[in-house]
PDB file of N, CA and C in Angstrom:
ATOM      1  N   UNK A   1       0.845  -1.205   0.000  1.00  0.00           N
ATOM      2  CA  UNK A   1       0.000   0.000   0.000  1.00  0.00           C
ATOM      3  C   UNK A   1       0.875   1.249   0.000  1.00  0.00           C
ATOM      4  N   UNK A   2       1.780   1.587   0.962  1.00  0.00           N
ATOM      5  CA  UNK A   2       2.839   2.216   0.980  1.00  0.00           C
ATOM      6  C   UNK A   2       3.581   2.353  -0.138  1.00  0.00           C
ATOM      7  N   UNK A   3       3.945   1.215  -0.771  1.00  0.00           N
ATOM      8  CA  UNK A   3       4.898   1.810  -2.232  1.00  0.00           C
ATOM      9  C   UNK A   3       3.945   2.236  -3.392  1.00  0.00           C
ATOM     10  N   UNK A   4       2.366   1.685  -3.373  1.00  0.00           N
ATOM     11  CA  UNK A   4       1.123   2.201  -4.840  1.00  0.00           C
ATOM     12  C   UNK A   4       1.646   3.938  -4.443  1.00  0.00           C
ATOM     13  N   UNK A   5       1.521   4.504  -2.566  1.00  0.00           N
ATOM     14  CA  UNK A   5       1.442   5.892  -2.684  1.00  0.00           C
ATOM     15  C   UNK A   5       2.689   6.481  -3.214  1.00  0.00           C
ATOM     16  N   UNK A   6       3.942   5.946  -3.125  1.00  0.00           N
ATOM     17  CA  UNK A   6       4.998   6.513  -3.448  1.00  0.00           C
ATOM     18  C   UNK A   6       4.918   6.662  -5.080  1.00  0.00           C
ATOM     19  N   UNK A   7       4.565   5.265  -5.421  1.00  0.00           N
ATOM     20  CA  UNK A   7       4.190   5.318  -6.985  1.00  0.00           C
ATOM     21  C   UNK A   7       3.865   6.638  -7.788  1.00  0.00           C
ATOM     22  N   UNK A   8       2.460   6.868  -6.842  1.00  0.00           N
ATOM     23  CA  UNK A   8       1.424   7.657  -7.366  1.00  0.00           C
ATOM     24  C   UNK A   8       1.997   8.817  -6.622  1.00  0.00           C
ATOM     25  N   UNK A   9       3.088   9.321  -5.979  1.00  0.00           N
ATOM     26  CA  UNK A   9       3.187  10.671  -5.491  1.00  0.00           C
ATOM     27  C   UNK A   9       4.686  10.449  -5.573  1.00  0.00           C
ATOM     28  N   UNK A  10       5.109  10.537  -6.664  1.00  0.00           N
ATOM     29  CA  UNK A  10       6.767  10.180  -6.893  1.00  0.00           C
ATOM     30  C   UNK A  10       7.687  11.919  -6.127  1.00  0.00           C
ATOM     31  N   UNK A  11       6.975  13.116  -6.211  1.00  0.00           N
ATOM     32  CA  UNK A  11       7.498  14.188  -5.616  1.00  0.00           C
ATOM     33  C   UNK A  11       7.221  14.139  -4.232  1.00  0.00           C
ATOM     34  N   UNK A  12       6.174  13.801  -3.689  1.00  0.00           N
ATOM     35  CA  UNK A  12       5.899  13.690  -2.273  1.00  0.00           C
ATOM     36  C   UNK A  12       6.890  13.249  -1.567  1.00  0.00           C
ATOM     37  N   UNK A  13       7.279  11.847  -2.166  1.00  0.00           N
ATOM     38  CA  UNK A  13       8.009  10.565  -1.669  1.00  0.00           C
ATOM     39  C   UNK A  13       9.604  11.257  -1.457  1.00  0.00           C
ATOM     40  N   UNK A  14       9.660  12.006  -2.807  1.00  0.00           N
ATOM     41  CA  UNK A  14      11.090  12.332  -2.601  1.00  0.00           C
ATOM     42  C   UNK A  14      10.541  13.591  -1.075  1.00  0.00           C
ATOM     43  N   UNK A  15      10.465  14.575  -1.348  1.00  0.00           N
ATOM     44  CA  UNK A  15      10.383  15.784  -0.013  1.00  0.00           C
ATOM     45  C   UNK A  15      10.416  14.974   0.768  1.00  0.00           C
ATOM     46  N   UNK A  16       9.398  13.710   1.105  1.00  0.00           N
ATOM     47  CA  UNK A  16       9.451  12.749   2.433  1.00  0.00           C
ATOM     48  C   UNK A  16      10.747  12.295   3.046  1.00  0.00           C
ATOM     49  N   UNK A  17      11.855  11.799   1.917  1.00  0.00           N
ATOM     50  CA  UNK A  17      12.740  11.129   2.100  1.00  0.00           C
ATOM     51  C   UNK A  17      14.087  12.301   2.293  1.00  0.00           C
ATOM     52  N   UNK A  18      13.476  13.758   1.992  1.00  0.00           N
ATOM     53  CA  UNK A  18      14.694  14.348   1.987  1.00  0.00           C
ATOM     54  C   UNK A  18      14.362  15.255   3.528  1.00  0.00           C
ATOM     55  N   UNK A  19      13.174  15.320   3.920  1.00  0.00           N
ATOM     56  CA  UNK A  19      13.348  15.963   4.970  1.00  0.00           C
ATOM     57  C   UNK A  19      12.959  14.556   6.580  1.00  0.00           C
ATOM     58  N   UNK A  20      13.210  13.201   5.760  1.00  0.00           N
ATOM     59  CA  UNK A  20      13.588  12.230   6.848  1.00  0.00           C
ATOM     60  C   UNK A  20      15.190  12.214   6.957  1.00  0.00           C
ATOM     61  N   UNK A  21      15.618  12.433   6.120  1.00  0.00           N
ATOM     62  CA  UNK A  21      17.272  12.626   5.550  1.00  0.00           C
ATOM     63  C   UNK A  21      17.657  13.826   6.792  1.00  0.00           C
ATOM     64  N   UNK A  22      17.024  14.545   6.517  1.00  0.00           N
ATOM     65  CA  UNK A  22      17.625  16.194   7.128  1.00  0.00           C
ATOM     66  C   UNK A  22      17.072  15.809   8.793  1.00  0.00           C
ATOM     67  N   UNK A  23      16.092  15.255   8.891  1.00  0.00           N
ATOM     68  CA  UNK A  23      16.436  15.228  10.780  1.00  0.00           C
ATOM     69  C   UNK A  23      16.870  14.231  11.194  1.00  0.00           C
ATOM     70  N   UNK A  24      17.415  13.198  10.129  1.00  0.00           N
ATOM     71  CA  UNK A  24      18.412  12.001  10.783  1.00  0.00           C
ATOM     72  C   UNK A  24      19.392  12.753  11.430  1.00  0.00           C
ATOM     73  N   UNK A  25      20.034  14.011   9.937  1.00  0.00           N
ATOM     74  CA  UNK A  25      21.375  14.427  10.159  1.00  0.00           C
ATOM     75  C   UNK A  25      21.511  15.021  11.250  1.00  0.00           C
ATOM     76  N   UNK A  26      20.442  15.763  11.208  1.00  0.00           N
ATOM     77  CA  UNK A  26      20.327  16.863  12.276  1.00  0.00           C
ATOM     78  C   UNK A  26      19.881  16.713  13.865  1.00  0.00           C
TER      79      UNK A  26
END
């Protein structure tokens, strides 16, 4: 279910993954 939304929201997914990225770092 999780990867149909990434599918279907391929820009979402990225912002998701870049601001899970940024408070790992941070």
């Amino acid at each position: 279910m999780f990867y149909l939304f990434l599918c279907k929201n391929n820009y979402i997914s990225f912002y998701i993954l870049l601001i899970c990225l940024l408070t790992v770092t941070y």
